[in-house]
N, C-alpha and C. Protein backbone atom coordinates (compact mmCIF):
# COMPACT_ATOMS: atom_id res chain seq x y z
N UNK A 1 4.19 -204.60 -133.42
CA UNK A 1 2.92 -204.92 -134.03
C UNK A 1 2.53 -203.89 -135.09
N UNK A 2 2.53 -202.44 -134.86
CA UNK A 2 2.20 -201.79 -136.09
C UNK A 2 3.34 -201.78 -137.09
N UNK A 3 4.56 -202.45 -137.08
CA UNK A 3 5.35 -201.99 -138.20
C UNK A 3 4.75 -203.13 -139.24
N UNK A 4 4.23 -204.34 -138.38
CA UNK A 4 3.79 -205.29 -139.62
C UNK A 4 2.27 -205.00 -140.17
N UNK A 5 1.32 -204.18 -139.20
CA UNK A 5 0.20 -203.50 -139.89
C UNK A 5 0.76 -202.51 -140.67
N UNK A 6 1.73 -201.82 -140.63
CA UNK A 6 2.02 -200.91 -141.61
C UNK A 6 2.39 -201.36 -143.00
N UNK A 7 3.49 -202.73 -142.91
CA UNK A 7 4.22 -203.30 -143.81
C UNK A 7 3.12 -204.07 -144.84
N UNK A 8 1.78 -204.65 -144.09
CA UNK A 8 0.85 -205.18 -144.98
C UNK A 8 0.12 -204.18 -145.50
N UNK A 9 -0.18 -203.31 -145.00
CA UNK A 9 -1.11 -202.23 -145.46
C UNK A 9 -0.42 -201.59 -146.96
N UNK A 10 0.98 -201.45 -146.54
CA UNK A 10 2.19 -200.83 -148.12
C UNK A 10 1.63 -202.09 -149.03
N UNK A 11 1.78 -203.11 -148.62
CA UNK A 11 1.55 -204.46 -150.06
C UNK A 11 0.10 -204.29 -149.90
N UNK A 12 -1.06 -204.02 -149.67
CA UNK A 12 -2.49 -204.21 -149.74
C UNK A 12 -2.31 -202.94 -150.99
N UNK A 13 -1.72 -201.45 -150.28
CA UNK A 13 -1.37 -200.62 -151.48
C UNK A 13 -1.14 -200.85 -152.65
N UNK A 14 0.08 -201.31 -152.62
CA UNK A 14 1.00 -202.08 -153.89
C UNK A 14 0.32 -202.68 -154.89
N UNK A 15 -0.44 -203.31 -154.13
CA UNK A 15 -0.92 -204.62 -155.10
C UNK A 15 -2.53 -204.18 -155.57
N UNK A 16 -2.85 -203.48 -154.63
CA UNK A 16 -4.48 -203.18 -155.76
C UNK A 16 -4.07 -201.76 -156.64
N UNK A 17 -2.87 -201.11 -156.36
CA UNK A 17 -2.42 -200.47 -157.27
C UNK A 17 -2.55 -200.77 -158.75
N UNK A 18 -1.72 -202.44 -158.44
CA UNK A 18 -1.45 -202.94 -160.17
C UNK A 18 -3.38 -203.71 -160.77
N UNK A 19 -4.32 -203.32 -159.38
CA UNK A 19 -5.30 -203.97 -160.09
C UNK A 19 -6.52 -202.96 -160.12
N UNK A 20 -6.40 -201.72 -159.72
CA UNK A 20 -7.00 -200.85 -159.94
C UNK A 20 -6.51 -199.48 -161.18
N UNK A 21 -7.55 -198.97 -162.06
CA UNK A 21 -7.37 -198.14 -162.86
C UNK A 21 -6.43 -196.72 -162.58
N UNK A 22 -5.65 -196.39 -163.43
CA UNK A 22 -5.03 -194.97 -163.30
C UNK A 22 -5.16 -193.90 -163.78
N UNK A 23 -6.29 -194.19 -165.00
CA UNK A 23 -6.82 -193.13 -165.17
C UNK A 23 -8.31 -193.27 -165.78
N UNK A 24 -9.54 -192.45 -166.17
CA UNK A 24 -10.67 -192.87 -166.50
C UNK A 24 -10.92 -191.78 -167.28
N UNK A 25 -11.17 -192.03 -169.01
CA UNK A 25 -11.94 -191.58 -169.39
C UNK A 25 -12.82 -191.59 -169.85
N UNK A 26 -13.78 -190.87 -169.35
CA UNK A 26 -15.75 -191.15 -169.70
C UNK A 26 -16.04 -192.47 -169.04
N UNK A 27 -16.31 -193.65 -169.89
CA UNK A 27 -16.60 -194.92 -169.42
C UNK A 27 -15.39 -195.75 -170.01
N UNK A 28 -14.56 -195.22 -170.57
CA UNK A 28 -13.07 -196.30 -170.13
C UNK A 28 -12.31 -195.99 -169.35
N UNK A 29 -11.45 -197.12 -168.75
CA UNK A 29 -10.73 -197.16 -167.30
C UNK A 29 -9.37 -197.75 -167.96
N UNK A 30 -8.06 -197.15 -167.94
CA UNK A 30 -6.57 -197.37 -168.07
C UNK A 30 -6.38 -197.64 -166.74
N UNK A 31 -5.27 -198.68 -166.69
CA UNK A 31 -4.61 -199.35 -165.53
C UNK A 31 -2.90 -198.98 -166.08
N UNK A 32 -2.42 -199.20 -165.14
CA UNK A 32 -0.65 -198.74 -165.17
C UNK A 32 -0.12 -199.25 -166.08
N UNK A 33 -0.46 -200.52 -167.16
CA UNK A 33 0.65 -201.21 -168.00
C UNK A 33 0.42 -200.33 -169.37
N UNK A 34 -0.61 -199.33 -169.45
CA UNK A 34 -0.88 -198.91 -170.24
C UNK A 34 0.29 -197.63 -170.62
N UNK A 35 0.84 -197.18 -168.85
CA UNK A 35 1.78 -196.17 -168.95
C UNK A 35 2.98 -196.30 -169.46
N UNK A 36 4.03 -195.63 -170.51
CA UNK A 36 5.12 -196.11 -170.62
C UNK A 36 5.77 -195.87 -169.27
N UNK A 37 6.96 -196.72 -168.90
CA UNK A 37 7.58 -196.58 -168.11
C UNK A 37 6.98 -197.50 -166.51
N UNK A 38 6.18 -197.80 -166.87
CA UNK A 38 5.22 -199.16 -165.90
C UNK A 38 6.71 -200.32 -165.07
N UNK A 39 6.88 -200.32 -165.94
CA UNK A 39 8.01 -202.22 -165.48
C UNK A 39 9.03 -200.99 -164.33
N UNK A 40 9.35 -199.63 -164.49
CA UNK A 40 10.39 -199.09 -162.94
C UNK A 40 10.00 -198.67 -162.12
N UNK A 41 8.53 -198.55 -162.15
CA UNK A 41 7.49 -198.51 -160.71
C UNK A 41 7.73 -199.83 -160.10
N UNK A 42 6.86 -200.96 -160.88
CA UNK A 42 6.57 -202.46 -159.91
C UNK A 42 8.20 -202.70 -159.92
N UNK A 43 9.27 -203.24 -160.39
CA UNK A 43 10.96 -203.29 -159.95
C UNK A 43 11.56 -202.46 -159.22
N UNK A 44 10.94 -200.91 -158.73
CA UNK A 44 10.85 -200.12 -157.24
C UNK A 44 10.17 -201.02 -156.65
N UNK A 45 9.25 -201.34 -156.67
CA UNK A 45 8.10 -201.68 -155.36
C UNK A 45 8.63 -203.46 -154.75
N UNK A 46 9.26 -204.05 -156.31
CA UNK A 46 9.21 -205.25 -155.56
C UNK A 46 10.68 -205.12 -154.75
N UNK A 47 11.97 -204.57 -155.20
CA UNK A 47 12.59 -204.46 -154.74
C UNK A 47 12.61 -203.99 -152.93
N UNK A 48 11.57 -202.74 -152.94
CA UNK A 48 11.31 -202.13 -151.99
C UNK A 48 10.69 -202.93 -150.64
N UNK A 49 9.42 -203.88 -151.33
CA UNK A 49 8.94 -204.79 -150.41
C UNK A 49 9.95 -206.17 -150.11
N UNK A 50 10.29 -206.27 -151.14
CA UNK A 50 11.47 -207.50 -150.36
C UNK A 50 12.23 -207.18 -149.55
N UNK A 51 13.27 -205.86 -149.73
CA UNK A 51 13.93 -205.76 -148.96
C UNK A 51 13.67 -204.96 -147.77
N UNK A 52 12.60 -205.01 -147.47
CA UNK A 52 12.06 -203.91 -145.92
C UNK A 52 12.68 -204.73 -145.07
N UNK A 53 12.63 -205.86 -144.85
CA UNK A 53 13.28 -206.43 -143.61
C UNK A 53 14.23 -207.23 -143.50
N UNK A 54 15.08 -206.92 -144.57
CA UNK A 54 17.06 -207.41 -144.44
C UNK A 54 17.90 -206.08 -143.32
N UNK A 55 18.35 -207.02 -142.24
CA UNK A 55 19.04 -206.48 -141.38
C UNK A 55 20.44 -206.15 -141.77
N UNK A 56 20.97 -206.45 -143.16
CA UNK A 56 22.02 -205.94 -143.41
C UNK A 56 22.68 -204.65 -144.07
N UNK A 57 23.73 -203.87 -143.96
CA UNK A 57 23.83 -202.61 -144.87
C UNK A 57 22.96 -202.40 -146.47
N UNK A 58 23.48 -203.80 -147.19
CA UNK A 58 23.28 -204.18 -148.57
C UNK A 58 21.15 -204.05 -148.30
N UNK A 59 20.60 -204.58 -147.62
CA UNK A 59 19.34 -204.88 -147.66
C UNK A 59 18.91 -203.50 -147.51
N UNK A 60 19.16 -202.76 -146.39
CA UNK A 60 18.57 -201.22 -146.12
C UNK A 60 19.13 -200.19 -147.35
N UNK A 61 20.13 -200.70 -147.82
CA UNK A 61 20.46 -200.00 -149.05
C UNK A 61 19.90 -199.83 -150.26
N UNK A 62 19.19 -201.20 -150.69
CA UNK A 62 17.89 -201.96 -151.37
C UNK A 62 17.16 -201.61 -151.15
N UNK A 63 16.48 -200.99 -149.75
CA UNK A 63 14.85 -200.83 -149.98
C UNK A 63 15.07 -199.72 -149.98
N UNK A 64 15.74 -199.02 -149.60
CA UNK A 64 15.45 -197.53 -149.67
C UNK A 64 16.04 -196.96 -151.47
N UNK A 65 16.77 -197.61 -151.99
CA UNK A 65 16.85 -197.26 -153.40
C UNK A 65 15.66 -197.50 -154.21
N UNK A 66 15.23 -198.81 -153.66
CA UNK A 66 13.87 -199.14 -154.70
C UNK A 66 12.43 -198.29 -154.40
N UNK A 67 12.70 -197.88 -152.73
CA UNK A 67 11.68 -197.07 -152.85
C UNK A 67 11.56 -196.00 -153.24
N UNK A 68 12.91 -195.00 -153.35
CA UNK A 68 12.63 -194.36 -153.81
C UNK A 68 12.25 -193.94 -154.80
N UNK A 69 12.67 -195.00 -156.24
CA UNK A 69 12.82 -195.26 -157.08
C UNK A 69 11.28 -195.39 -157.49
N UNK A 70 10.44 -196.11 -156.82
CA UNK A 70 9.16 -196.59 -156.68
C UNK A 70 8.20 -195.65 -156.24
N UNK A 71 8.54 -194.66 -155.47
CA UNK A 71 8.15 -193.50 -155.11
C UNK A 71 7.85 -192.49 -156.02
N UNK A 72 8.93 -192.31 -156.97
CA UNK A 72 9.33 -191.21 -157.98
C UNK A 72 8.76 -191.49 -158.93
N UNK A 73 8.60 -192.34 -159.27
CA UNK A 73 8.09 -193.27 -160.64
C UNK A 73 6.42 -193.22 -160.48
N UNK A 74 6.12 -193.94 -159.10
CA UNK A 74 4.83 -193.80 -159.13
C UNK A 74 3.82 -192.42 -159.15
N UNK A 75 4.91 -191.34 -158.42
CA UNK A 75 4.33 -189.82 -158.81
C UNK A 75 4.45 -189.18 -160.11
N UNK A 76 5.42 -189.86 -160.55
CA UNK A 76 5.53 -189.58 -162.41
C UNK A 76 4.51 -190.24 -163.01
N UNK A 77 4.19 -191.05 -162.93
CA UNK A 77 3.21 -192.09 -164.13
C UNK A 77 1.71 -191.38 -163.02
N UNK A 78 1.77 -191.51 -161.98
CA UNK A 78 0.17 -191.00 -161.45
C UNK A 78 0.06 -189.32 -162.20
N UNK A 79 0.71 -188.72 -162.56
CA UNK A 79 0.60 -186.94 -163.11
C UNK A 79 0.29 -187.15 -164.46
N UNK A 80 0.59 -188.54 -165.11
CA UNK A 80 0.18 -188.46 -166.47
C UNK A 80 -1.19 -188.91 -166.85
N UNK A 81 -1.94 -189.23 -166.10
CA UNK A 81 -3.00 -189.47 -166.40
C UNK A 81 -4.11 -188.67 -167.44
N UNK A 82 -3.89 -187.86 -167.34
CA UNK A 82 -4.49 -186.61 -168.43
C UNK A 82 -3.67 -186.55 -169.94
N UNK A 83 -2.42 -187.08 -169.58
CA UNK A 83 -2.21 -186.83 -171.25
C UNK A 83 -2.47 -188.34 -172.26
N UNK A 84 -3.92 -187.65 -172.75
CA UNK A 84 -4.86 -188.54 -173.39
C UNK A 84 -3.51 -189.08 -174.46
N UNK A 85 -2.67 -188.40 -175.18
CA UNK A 85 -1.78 -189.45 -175.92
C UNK A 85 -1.10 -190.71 -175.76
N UNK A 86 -1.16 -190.81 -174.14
CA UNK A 86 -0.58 -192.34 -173.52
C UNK A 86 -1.15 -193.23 -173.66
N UNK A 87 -2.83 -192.64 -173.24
CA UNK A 87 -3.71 -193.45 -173.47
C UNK A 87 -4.24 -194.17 -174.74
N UNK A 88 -4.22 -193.27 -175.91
CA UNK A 88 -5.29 -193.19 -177.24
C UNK A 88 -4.19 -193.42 -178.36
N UNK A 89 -4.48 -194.17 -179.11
CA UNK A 89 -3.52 -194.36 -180.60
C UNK A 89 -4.01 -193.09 -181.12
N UNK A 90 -3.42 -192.35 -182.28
CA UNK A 90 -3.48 -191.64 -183.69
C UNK A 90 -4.37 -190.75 -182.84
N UNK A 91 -4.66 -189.49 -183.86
CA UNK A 91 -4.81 -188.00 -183.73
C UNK A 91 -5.79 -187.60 -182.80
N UNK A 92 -6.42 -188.48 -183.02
CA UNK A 92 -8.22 -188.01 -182.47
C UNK A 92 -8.23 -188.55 -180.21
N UNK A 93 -8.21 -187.77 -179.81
CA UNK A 93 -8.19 -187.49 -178.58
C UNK A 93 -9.67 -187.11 -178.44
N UNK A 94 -10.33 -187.89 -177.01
CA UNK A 94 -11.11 -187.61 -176.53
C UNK A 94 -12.28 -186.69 -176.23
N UNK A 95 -13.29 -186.34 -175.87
CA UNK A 95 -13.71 -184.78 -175.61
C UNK A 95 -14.62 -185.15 -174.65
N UNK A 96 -14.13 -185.94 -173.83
CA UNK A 96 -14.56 -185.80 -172.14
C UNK A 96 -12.89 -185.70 -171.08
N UNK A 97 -13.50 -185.20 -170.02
CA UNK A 97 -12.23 -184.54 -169.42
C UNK A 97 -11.61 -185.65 -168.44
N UNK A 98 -10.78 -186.36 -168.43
CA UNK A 98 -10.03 -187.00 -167.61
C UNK A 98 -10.19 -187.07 -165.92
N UNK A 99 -10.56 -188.30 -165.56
CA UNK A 99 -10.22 -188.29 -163.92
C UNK A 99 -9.17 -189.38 -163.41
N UNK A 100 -8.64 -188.77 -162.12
CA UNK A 100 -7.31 -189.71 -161.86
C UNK A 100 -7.84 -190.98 -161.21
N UNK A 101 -7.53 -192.29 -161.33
CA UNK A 101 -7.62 -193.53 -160.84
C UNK A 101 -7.09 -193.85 -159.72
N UNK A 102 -8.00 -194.31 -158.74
CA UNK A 102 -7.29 -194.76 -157.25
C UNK A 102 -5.84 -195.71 -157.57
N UNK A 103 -5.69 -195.92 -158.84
CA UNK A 103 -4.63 -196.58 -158.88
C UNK A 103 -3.35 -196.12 -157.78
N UNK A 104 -3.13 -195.36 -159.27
CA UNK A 104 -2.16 -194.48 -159.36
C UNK A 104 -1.70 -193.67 -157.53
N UNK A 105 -3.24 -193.49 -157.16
CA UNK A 105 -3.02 -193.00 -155.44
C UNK A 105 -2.37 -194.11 -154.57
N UNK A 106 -2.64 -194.90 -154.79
CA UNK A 106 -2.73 -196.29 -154.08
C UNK A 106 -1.54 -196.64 -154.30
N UNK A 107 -0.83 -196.24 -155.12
CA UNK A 107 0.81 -196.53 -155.74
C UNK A 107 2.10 -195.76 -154.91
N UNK A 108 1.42 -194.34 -154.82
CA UNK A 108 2.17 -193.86 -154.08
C UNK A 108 2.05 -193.70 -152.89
N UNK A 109 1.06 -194.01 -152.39
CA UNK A 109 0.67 -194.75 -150.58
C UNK A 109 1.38 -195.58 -150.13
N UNK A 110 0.98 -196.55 -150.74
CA UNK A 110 2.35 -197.99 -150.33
C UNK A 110 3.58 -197.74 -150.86
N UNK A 111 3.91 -197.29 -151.65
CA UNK A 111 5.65 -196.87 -151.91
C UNK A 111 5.92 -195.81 -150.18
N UNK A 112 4.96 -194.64 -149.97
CA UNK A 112 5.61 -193.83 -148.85
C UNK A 112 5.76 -194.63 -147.60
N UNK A 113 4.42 -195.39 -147.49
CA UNK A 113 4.25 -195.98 -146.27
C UNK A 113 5.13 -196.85 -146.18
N UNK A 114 5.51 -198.06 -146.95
CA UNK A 114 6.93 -198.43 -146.85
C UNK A 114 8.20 -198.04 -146.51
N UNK A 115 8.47 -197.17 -147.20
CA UNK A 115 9.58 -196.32 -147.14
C UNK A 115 9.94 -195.44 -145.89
N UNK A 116 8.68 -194.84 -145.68
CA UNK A 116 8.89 -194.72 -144.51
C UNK A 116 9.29 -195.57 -142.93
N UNK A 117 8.69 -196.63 -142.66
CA UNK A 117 8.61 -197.88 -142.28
C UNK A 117 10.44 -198.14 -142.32
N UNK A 118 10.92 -198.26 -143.53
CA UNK A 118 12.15 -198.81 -143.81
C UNK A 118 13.23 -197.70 -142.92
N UNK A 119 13.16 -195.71 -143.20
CA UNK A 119 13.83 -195.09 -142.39
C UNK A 119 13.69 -195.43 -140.79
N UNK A 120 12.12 -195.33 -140.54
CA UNK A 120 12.28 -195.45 -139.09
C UNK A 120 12.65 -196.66 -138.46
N UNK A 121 13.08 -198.02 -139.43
CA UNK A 121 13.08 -199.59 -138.46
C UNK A 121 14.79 -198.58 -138.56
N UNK A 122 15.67 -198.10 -139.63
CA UNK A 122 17.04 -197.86 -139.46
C UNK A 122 17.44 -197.13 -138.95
N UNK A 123 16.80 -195.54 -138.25
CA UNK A 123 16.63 -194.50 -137.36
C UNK A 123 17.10 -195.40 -136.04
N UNK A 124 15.96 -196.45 -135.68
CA UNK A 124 15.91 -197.25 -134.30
C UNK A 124 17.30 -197.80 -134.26
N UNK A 125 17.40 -198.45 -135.54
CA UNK A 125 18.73 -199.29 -135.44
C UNK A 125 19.86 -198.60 -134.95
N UNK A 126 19.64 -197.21 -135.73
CA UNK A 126 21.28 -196.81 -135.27
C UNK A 126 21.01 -196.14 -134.16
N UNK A 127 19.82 -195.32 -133.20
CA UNK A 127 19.73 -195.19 -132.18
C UNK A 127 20.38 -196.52 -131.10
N UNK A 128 19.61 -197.29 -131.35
CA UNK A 128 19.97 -198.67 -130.39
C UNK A 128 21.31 -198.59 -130.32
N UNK A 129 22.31 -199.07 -131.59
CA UNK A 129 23.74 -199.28 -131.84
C UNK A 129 24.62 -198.33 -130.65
N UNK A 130 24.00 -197.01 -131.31
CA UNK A 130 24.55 -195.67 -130.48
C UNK A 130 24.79 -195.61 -128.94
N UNK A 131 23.59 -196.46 -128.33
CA UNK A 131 23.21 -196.08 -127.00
C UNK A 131 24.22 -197.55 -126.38
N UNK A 132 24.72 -198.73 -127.58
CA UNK A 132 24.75 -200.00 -126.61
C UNK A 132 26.66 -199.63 -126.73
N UNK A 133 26.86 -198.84 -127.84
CA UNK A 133 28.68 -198.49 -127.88
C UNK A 133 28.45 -197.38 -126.30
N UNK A 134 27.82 -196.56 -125.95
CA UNK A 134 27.72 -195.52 -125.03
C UNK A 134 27.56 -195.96 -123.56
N UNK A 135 26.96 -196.84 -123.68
CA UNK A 135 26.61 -197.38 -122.15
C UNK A 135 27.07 -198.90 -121.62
């Protein structure tokens, strides 16, 4: 029962990730498509959420590449939030100070919490395997 409260809670993450802001300045609010490099976060994440629960080598191989992938990405693009050049066309940059967007948090929540989720269902697995060749 909690691996599937865990597994919805990663996509409740995921997904108000892509609908909440990542960064705010003053009274405008940037969301992730604004970041370059946006499309290898969500192709981590979807990869990651599809494949959480393929019982095969190939599937656990999948989520844990995409998460990590989704992981890394989402702590890269959440650190850029301050550099007003991602945000702003031509020279003239801002002169209020940047705050980070629950996005961006929310991105790398559900990427860990997944991911994590994905080691420990394969931890069990090969525990189980271990104990049924042993006994």
């Amino acid at each position: 029962m909690m691996k599937w409260i865990a597994y919805g809670l990663a996509l409740v993450c995921s997904a108000l990730a892509l609908m909440l802001p990542w960064a705010h300045y003053g009274g405008m609010s940037f969301w992730l498509t604004r970041i370059p490099g946006w499309p290898v976060y969500v192709a981590g994440a979807v990869v990651l959420h599809a494949c959480t629960w393929w019982n095969t080598v190939a599937g656990r191989v999948l989520a844990v590449a995409g998460g990590v992938i989704a992981l890394v990405t989402a702590f890269v693009l959440l650190l850029r939030y301050d550099d007003a050049a991602v945000f702003f066309d031509g020279p003239a940059i801002p002169a209020v100070a940047p705050v980070m967007g629950l996005g961006g948090i929310l991105a790398v929540a559900g990427a860990l919490l997944n991911l994590v989720l994905v080691v420990t269902r394969m931890s069990a697995k090969s525990s189980a395997e271990s104990r049924a060749h042993t006994g």
